[in-house]
N, C-alpha and C. Protein backbone atom coordinates (compact mmCIF):
# COMPACT_ATOMS: atom_id res chain seq x y z
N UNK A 1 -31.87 29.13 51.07
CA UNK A 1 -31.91 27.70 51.15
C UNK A 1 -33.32 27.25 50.83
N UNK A 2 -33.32 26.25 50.09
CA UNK A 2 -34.79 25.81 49.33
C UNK A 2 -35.26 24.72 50.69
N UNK A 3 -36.01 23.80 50.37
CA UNK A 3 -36.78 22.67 50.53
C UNK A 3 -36.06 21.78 50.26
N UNK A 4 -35.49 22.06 48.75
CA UNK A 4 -34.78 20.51 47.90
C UNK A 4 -33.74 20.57 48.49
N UNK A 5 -32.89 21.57 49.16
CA UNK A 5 -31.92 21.12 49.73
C UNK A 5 -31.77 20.21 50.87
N UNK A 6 -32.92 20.82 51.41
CA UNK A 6 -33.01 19.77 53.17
C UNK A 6 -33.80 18.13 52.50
N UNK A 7 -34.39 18.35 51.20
CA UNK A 7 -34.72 17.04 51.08
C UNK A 7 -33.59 15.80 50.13
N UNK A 8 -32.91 16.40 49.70
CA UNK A 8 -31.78 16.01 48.30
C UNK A 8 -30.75 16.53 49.37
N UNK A 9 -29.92 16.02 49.65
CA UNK A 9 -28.33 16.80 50.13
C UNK A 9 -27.52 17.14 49.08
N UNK A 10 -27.61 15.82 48.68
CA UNK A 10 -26.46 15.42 47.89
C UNK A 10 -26.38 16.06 46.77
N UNK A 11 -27.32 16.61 46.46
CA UNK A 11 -27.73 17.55 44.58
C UNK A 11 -27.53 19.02 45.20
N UNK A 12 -27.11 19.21 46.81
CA UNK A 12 -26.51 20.46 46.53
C UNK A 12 -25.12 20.37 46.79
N UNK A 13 -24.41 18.88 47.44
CA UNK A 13 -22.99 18.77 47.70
C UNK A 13 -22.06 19.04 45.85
N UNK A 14 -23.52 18.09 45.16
CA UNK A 14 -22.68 17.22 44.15
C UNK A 14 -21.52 18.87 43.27
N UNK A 15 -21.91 19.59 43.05
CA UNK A 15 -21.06 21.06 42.53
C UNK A 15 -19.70 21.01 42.75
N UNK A 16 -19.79 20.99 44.76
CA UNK A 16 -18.47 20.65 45.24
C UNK A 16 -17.97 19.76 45.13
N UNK A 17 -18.48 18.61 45.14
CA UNK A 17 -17.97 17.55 44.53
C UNK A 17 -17.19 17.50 43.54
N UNK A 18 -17.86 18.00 42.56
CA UNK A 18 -17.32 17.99 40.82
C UNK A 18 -16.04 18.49 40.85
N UNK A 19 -16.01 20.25 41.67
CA UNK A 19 -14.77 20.90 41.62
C UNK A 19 -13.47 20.11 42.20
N UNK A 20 -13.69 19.43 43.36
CA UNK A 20 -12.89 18.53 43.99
C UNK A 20 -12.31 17.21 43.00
N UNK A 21 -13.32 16.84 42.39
CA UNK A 21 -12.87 15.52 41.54
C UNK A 21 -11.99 15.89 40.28
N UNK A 22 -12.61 17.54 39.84
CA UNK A 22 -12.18 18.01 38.94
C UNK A 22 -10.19 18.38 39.27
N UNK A 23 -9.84 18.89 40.43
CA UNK A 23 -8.91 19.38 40.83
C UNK A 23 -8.18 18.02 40.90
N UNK A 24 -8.71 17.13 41.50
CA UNK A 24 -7.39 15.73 41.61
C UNK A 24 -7.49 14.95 40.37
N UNK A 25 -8.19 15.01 39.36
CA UNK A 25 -7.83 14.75 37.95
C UNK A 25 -6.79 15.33 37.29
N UNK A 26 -7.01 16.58 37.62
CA UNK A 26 -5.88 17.34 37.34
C UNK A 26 -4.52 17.03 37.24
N UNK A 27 -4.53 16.99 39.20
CA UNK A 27 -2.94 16.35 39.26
C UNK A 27 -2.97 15.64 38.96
N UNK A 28 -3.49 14.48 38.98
CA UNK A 28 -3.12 12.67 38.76
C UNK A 28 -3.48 12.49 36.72
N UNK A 29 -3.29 13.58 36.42
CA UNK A 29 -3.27 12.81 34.53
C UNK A 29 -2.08 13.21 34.42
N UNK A 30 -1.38 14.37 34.81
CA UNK A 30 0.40 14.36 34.82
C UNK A 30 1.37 13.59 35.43
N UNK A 31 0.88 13.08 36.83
CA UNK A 31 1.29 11.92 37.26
C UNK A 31 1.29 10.40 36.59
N UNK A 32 0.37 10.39 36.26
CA UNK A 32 -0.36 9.11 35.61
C UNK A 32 0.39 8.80 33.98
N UNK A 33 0.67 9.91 33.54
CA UNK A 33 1.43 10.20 32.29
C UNK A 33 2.97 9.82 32.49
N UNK A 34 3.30 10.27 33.51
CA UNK A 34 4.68 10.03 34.03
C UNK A 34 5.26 8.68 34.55
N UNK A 35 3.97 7.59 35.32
CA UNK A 35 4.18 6.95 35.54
C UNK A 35 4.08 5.58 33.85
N UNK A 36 3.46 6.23 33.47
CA UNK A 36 3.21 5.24 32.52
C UNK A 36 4.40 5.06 31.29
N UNK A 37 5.26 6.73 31.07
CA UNK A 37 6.37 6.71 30.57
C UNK A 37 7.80 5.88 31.15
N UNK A 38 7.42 6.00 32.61
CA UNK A 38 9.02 5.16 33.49
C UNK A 38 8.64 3.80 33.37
N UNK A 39 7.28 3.70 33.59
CA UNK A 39 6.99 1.90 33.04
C UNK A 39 7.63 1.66 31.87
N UNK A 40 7.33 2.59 30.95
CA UNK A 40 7.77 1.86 29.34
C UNK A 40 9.52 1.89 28.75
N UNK A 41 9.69 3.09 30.09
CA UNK A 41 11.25 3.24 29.53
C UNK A 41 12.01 2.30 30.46
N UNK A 42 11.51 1.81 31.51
CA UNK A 42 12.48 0.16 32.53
C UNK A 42 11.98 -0.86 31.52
N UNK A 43 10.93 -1.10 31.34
CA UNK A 43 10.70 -1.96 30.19
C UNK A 43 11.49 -2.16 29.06
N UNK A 44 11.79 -1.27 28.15
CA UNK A 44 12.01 -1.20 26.99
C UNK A 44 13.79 -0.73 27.43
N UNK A 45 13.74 -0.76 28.10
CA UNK A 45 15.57 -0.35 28.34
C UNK A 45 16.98 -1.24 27.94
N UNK A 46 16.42 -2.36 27.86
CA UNK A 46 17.43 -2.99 26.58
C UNK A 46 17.78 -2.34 25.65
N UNK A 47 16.35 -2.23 24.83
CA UNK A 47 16.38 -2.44 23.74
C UNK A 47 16.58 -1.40 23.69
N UNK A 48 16.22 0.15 24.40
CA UNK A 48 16.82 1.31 24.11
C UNK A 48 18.26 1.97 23.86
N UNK A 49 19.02 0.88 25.28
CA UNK A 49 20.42 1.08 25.35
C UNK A 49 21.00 0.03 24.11
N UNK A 50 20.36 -0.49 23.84
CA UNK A 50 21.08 -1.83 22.24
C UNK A 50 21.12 -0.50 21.53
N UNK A 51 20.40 -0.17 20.74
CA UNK A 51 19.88 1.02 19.80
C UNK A 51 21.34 2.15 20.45
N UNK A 52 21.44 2.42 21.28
CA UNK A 52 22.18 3.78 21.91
C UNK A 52 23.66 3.32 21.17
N UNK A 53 24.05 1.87 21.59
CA UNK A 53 25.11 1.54 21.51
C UNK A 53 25.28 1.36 19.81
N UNK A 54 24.45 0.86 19.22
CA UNK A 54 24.84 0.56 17.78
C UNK A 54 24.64 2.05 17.07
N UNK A 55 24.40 3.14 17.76
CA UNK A 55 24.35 4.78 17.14
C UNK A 55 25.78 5.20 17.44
N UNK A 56 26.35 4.43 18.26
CA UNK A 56 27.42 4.65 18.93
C UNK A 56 28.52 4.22 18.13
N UNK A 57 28.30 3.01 17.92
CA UNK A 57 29.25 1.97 16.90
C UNK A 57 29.25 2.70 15.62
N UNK A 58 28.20 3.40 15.27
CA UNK A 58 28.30 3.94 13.58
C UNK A 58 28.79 4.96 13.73
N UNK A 59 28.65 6.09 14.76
CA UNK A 59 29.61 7.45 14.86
C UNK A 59 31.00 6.94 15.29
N UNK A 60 31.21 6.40 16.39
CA UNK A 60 32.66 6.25 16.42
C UNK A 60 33.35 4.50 16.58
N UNK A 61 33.48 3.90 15.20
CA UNK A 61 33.90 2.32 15.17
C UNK A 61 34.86 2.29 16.48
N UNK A 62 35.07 0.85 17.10
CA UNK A 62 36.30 0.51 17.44
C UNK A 62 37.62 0.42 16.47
N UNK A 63 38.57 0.51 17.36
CA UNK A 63 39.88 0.69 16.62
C UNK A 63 40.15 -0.88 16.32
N UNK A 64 40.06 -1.47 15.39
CA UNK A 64 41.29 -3.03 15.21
C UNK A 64 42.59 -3.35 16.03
N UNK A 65 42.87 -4.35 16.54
CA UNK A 65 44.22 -4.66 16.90
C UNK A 65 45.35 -3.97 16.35
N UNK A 66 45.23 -3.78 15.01
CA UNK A 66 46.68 -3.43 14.70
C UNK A 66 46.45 -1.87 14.32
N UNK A 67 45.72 -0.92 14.50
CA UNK A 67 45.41 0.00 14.68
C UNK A 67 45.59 0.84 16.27
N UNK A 68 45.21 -0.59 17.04
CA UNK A 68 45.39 0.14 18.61
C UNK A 68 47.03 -0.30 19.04
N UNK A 69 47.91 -0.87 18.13
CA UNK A 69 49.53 -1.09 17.99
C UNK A 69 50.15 -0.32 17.92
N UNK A 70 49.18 0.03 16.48
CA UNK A 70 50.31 1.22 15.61
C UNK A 70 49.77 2.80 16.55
N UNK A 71 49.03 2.73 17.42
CA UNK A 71 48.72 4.10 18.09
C UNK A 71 49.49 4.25 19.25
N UNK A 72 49.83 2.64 19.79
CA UNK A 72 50.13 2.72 20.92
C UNK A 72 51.81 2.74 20.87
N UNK A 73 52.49 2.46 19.48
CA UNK A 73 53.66 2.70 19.19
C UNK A 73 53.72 4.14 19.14
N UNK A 74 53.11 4.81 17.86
CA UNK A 74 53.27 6.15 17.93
C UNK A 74 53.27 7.05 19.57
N UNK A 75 52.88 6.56 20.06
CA UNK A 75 52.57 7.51 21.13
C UNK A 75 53.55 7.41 22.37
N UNK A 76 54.34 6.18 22.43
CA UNK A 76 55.53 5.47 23.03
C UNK A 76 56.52 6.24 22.19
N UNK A 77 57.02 6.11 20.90
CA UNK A 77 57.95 7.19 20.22
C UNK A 77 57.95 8.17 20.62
N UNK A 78 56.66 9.16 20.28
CA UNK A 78 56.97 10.47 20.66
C UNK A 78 56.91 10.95 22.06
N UNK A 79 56.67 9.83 23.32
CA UNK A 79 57.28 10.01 25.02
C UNK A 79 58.62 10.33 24.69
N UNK A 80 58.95 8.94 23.92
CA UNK A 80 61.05 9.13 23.87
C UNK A 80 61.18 10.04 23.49
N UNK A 81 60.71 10.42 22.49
CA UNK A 81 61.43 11.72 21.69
C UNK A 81 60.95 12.79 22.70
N UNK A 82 60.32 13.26 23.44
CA UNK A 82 59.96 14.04 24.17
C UNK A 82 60.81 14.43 25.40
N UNK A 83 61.65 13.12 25.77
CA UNK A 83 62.46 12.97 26.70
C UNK A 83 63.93 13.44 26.26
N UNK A 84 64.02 12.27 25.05
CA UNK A 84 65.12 13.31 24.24
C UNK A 84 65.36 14.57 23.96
N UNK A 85 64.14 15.49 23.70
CA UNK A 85 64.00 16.68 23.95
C UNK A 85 64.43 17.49 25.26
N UNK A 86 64.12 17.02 26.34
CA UNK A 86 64.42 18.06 27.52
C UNK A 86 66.21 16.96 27.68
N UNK A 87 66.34 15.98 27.31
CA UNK A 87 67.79 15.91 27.63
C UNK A 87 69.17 16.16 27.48
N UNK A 88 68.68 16.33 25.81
CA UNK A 88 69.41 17.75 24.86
C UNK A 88 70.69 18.06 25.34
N UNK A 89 69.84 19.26 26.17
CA UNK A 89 71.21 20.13 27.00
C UNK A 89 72.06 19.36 28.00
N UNK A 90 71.67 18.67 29.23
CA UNK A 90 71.94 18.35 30.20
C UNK A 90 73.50 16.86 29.85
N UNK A 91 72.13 15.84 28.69
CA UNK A 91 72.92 14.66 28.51
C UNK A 91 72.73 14.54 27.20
N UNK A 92 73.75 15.02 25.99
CA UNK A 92 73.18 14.86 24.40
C UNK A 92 73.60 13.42 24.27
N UNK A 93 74.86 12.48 24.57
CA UNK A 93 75.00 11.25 24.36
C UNK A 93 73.71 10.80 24.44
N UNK A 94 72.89 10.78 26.05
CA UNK A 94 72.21 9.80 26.18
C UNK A 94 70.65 10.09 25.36
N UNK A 95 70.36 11.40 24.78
CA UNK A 95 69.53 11.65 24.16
C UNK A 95 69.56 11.21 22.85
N UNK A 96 70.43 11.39 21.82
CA UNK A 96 70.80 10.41 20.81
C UNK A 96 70.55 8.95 20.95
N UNK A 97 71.05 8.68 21.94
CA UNK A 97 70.33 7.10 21.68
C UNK A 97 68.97 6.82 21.97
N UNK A 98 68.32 7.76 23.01
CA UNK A 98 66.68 7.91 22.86
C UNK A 98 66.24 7.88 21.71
N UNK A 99 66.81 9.31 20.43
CA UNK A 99 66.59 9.67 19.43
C UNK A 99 66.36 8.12 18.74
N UNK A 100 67.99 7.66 18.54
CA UNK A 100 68.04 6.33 17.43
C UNK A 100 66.90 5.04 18.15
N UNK A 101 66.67 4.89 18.99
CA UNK A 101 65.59 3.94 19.70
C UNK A 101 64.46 4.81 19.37
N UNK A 102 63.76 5.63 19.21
CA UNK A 102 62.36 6.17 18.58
C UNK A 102 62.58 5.82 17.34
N UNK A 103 63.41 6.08 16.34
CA UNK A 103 63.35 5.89 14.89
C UNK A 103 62.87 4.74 14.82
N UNK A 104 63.72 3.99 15.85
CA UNK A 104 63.30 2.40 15.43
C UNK A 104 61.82 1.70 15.41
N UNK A 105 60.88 2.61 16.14
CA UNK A 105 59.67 2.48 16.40
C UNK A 105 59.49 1.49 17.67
């Protein structure tokens, strides 16, 4: 231990110091990074989810009215006919007319 120490403290703290200031810089620029990204992404979150949705719209369009008809017919036919199928054996009258009511769409 010198002289300058008992006369200067602080020029022998300041070392430890540094390492200390050095260590919570540390953590707090990854923090600080993080916080500054959730700021920009609540911010900008419109406009991110606008963007999401119109990437959305170009991979998969909505269906038109008469597109979500003609799907929702097809898919009503082939229930009947499906029914007609297991009724076959049991009731063929009443499956035939299932049958002729699917044709009809």
């Amino acid at each position: 231990m010198s002289f300058l120490n008992i006369a200067f403290p602080a020029a022998s703290a300041l070392p430890v110091a540094q390492v200390a200031v050095t260590g919570i810089v540390a953590i707090a620029r990854p923090l600080l990074g993080l916080g500054i990204l959730a700021t920009i992404l609540i911010v900008f979150k419109p406009l991110i989810m606008g963007m999401l949705r119109a990437a959305l719209l170009v991979l998969h369009p909505k269906l038109t009215r008469d597109q979500k008809t003609a799907s929702r017919n097809l898919r009503n036919m082939l229930t009947i006919r499906r029914i007609a199928n297991d009724l076959d054996y049991s009731s063929p009258n009443m499956a035939a007319e299932l049958r002729a009511l699917a044709a009809r769409g």
